[in-house]
PDB file of N, CA and C in Angstrom:
ATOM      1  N   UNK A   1       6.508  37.672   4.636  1.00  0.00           N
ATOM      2  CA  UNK A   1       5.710  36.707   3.941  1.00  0.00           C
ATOM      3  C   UNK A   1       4.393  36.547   4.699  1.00  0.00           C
ATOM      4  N   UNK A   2       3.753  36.427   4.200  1.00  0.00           N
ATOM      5  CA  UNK A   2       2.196  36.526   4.685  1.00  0.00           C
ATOM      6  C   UNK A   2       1.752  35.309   5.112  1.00  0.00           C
ATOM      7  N   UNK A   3       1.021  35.238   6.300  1.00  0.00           N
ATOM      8  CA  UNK A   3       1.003  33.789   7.256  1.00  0.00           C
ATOM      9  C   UNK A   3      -0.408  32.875   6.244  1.00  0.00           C
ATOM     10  N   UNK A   4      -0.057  32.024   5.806  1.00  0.00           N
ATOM     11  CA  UNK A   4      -1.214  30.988   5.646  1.00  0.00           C
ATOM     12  C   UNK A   4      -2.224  30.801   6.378  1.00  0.00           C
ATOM     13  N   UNK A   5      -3.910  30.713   6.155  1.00  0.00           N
ATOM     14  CA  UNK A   5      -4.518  30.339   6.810  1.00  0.00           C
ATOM     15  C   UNK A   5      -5.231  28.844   6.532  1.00  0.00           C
ATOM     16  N   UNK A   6      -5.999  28.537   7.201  1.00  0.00           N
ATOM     17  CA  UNK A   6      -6.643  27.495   7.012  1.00  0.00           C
ATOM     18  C   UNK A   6      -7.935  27.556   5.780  1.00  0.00           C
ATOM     19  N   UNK A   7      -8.284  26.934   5.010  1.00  0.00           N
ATOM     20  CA  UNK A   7      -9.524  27.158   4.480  1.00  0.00           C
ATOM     21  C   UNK A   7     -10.940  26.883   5.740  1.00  0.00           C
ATOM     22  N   UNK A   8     -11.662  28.275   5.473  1.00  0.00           N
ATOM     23  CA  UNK A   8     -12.912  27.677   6.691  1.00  0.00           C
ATOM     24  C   UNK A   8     -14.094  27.076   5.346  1.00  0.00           C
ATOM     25  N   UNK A   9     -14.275  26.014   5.537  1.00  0.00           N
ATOM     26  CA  UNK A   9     -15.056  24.918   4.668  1.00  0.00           C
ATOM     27  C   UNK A   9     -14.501  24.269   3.773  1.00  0.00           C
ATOM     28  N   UNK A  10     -15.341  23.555   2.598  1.00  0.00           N
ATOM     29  CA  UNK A  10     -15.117  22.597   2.004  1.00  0.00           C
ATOM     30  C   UNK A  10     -15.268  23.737   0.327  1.00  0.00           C
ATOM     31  N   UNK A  11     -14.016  22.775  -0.308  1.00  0.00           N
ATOM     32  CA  UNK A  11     -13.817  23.670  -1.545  1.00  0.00           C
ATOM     33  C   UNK A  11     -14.136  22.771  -2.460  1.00  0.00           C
ATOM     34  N   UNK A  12     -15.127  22.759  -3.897  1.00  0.00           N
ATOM     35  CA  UNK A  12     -15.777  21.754  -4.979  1.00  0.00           C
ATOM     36  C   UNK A  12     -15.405  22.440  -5.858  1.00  0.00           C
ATOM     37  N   UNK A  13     -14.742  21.336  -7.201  1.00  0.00           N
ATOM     38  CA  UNK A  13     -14.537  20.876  -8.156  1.00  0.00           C
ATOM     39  C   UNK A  13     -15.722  20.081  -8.481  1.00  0.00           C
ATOM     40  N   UNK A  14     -16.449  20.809  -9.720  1.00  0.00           N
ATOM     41  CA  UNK A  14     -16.968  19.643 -10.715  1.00  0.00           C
ATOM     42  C   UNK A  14     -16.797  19.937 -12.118  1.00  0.00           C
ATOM     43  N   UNK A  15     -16.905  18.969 -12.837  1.00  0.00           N
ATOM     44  CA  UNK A  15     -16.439  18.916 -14.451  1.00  0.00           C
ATOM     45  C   UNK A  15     -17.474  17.870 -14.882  1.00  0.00           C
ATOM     46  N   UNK A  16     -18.275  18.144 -16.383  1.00  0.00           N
ATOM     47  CA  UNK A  16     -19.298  17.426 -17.115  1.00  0.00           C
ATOM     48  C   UNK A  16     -18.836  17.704 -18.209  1.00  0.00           C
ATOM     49  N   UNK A  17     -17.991  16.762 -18.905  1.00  0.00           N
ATOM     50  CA  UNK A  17     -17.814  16.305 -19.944  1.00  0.00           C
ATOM     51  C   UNK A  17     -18.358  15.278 -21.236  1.00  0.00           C
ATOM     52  N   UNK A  18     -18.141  15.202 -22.381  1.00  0.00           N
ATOM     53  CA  UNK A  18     -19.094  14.004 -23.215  1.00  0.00           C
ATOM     54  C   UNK A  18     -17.625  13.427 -23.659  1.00  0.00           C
ATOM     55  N   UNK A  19     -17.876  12.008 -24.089  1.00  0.00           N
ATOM     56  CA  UNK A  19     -16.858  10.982 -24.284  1.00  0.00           C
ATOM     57  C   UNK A  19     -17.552   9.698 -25.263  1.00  0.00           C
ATOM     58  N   UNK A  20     -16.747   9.409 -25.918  1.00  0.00           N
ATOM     59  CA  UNK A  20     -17.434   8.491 -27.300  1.00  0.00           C
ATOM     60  C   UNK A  20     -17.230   7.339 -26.090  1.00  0.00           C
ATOM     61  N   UNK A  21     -16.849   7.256 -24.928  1.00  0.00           N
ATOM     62  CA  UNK A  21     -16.376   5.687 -24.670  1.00  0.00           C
ATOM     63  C   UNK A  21     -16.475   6.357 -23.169  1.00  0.00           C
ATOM     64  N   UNK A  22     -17.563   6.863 -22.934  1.00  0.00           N
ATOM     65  CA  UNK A  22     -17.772   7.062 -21.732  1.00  0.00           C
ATOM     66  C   UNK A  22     -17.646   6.279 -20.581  1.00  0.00           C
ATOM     67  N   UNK A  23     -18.071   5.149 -20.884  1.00  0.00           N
ATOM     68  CA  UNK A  23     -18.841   3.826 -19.871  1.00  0.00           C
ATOM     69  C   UNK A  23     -17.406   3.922 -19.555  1.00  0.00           C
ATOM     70  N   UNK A  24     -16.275   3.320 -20.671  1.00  0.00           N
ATOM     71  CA  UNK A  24     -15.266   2.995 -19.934  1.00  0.00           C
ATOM     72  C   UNK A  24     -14.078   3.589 -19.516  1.00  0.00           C
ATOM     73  N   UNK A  25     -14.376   4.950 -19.901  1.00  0.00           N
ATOM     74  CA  UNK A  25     -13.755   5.760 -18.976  1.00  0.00           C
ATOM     75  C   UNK A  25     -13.939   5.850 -17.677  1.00  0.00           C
ATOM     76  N   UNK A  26     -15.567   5.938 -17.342  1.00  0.00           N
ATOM     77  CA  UNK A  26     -15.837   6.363 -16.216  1.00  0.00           C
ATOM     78  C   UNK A  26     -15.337   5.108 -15.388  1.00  0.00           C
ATOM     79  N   UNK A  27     -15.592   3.988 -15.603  1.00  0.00           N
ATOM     80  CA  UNK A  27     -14.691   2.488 -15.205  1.00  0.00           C
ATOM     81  C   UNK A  27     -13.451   2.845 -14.714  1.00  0.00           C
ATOM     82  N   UNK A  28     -12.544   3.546 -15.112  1.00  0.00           N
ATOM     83  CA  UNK A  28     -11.064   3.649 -14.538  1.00  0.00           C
ATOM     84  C   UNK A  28     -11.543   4.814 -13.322  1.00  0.00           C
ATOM     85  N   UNK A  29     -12.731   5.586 -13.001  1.00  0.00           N
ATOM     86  CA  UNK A  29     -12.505   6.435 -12.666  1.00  0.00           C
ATOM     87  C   UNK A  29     -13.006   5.676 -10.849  1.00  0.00           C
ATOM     88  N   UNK A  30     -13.806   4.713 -10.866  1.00  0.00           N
ATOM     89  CA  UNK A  30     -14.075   4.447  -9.369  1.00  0.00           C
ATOM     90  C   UNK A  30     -13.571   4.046  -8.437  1.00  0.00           C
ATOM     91  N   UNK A  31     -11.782   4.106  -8.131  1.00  0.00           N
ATOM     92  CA  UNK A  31     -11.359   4.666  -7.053  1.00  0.00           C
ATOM     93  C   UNK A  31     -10.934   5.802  -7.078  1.00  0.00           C
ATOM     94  N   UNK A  32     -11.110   6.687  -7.637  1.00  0.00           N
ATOM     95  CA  UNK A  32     -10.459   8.075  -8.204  1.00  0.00           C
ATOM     96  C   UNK A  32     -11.688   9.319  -7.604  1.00  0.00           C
ATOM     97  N   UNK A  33     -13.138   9.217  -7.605  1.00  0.00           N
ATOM     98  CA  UNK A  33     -13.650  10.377  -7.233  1.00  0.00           C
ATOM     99  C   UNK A  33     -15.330  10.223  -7.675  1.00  0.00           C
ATOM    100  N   UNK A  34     -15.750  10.955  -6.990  1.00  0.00           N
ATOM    101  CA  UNK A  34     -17.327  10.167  -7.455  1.00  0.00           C
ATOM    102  C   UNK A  34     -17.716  11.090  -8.428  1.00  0.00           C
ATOM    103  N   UNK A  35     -18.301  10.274  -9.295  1.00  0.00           N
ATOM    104  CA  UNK A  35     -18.797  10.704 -10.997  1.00  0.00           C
ATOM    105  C   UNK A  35     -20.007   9.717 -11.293  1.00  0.00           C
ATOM    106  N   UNK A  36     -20.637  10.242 -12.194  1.00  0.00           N
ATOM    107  CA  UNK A  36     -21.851   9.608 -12.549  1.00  0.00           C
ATOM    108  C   UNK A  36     -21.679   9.690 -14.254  1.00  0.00           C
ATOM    109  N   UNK A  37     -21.949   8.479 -15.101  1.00  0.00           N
ATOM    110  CA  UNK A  37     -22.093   8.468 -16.253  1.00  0.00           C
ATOM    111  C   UNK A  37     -23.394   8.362 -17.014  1.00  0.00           C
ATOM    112  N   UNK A  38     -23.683   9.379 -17.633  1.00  0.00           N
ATOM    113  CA  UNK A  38     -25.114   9.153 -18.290  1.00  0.00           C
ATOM    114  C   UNK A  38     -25.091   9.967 -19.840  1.00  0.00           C
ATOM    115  N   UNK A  39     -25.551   8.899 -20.524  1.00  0.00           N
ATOM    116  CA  UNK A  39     -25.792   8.631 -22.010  1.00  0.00           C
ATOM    117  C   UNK A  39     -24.487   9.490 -22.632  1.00  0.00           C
ATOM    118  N   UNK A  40     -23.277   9.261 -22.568  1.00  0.00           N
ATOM    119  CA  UNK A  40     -22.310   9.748 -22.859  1.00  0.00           C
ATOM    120  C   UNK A  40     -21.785  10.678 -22.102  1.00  0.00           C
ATOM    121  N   UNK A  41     -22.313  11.308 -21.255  1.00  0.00           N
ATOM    122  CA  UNK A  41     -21.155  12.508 -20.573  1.00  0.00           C
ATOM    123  C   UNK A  41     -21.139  12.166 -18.891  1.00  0.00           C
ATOM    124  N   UNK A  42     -19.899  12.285 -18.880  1.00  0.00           N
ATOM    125  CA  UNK A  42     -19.491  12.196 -17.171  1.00  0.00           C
ATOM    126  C   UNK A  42     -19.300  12.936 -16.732  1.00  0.00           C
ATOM    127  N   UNK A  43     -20.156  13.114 -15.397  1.00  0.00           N
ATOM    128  CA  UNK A  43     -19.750  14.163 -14.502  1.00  0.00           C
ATOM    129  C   UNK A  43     -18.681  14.025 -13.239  1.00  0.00           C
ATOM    130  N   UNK A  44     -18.239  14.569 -12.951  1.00  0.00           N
ATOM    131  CA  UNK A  44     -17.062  14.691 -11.430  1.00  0.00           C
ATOM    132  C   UNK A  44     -17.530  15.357 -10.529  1.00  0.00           C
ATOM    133  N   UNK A  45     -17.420  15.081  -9.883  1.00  0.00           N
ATOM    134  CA  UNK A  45     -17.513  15.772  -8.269  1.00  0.00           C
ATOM    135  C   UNK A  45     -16.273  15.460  -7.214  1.00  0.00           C
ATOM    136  N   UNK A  46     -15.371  16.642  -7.008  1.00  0.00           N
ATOM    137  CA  UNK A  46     -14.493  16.428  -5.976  1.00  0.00           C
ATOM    138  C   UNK A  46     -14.204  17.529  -4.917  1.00  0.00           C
ATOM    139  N   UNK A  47     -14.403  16.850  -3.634  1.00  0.00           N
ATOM    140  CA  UNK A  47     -14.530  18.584  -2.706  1.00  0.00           C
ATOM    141  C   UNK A  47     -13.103  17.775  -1.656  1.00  0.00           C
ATOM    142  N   UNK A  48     -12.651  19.202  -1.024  1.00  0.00           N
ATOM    143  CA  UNK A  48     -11.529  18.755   0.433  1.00  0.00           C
ATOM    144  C   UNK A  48     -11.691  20.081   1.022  1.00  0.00           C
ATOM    145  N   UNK A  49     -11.445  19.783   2.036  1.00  0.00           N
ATOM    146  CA  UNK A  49     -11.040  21.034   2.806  1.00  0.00           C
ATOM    147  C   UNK A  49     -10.281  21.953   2.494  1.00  0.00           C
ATOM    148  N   UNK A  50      -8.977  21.319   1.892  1.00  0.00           N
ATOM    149  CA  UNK A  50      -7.674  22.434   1.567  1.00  0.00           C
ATOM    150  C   UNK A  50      -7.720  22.689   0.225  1.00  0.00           C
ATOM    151  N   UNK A  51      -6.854  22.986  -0.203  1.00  0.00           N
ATOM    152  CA  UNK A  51      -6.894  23.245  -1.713  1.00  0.00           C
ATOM    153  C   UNK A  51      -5.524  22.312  -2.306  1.00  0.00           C
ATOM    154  N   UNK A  52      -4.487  22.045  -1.482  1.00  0.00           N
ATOM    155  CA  UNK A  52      -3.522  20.787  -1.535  1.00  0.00           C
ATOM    156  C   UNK A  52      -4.160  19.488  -1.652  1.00  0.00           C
ATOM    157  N   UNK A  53      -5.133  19.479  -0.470  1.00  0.00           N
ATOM    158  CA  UNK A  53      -5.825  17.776  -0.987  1.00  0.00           C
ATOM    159  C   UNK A  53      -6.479  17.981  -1.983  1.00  0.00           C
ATOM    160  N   UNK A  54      -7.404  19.444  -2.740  1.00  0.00           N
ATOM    161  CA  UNK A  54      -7.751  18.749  -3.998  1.00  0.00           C
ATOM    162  C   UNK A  54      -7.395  19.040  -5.192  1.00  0.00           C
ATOM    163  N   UNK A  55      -5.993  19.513  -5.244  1.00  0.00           N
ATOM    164  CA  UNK A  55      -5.555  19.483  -5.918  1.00  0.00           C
ATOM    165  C   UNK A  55      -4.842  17.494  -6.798  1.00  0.00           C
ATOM    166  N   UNK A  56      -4.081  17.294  -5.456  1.00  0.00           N
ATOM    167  CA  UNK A  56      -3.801  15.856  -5.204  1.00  0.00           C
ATOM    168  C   UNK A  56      -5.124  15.243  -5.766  1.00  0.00           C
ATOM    169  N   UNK A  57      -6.256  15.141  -5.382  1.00  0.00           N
ATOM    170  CA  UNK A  57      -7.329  14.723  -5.905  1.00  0.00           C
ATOM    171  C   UNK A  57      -7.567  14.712  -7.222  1.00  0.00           C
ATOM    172  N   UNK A  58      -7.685  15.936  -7.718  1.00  0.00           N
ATOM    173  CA  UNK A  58      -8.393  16.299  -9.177  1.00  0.00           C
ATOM    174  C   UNK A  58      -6.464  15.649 -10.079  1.00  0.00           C
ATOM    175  N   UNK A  59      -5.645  15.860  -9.672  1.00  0.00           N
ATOM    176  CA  UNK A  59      -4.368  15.241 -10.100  1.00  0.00           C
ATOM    177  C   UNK A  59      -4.414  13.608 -10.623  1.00  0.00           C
ATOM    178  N   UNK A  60      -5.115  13.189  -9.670  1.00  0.00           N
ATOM    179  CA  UNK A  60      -5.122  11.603  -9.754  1.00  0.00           C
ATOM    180  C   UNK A  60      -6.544  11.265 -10.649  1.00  0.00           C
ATOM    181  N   UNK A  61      -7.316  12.057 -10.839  1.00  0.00           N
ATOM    182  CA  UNK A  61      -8.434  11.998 -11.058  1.00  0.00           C
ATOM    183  C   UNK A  61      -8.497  11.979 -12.628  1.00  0.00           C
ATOM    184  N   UNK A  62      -7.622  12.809 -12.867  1.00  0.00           N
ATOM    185  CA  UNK A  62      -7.258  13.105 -14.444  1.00  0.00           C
ATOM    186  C   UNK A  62      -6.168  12.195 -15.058  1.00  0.00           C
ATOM    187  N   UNK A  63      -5.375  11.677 -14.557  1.00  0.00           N
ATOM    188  CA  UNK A  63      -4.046  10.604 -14.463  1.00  0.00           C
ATOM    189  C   UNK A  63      -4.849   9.534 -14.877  1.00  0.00           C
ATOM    190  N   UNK A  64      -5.978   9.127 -14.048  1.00  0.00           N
ATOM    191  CA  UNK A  64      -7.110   8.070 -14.114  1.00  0.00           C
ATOM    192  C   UNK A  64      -7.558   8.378 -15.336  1.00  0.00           C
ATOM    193  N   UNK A  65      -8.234   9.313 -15.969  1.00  0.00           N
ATOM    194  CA  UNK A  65      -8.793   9.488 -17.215  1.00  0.00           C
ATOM    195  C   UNK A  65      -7.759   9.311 -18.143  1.00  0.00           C
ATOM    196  N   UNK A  66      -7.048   9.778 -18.730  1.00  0.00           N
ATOM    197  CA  UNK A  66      -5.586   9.784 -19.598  1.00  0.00           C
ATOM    198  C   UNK A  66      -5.275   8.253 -19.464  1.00  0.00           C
ATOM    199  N   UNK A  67      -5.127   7.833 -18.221  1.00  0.00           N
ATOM    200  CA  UNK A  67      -4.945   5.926 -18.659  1.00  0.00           C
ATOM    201  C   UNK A  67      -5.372   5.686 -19.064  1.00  0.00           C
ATOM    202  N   UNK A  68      -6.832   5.792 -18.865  1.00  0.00           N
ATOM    203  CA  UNK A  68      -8.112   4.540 -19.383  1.00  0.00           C
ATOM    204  C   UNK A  68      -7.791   5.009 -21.019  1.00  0.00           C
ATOM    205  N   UNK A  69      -7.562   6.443 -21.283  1.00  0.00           N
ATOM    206  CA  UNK A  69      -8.320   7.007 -22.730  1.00  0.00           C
ATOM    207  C   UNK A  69      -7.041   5.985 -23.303  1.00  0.00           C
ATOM    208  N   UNK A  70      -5.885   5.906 -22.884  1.00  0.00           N
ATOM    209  CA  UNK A  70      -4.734   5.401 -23.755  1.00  0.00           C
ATOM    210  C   UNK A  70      -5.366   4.094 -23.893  1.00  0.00           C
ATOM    211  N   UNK A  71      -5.460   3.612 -22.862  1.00  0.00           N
ATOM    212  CA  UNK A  71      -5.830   1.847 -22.851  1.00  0.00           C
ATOM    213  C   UNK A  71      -6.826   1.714 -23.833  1.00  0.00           C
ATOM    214  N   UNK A  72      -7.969   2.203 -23.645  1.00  0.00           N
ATOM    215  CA  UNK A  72      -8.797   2.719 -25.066  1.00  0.00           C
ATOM    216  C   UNK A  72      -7.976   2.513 -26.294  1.00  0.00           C
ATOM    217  N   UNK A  73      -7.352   3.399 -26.302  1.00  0.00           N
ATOM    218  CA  UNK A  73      -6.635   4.040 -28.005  1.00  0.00           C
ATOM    219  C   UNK A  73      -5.703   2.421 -28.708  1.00  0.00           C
ATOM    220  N   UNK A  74      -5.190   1.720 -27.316  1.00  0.00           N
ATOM    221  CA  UNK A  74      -4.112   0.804 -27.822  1.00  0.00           C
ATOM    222  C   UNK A  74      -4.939  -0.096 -28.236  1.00  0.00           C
ATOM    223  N   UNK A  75      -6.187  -0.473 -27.801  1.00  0.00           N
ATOM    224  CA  UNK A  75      -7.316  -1.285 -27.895  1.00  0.00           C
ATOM    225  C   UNK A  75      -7.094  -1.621 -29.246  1.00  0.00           C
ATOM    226  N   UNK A  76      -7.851  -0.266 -29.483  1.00  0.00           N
ATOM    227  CA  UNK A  76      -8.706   0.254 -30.956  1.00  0.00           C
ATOM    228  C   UNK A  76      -7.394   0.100 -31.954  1.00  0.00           C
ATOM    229  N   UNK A  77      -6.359   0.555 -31.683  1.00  0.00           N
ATOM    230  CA  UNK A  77      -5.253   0.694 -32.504  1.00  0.00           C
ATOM    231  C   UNK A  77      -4.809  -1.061 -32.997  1.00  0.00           C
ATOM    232  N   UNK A  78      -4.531  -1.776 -32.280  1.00  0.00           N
ATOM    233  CA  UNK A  78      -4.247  -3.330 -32.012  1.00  0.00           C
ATOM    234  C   UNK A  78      -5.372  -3.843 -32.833  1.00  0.00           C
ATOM    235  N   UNK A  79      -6.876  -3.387 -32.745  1.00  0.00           N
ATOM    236  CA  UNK A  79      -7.670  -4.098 -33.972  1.00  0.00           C
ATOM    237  C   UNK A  79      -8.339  -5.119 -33.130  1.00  0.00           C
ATOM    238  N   UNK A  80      -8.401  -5.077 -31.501  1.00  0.00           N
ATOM    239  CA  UNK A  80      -9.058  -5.807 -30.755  1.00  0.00           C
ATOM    240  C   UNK A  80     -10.158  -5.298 -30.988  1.00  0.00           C
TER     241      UNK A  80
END
């Protein structure tokens, strides 16, 4: 089996997406990873050293999005 090495530097993830309900998506997202929202589309930015932490990262990052979008949906659905 072939020995693991270390990653030498820092490994980035980014994703720019558009969203009808941007603002409050990006809202669930600020303990989750730094992103910037502008006039509908959010961007991500997530870097780690390993590829385990960003995986873990971009994991939680998306978990975070999928809540908010539901919390969204039950909103809208409920007629609030």
């Amino acid at each position: 089996m072939p020995t693991l090495r270390k990653n030498e530097g820092t490994i980035s993830l980014f994703l720019d997406f558009p969203h009808a309900d941007a603002k409050h998506i990006a809202s669930g997202l600020k303990t989750e990873s730094d992103f910037t929202e502008d006039d509908g589309i959010i961007s991500i930015s997530i870097s780690s050293n390993n590829f385990s932490d960003l995986r873990a990262i971009w994991n939680s990052t998306m978990r975070g999005i999928i809540a908010s979008e539901q919390a969204l949906n039950a909103i809208k659905e409920s007629g609030e």
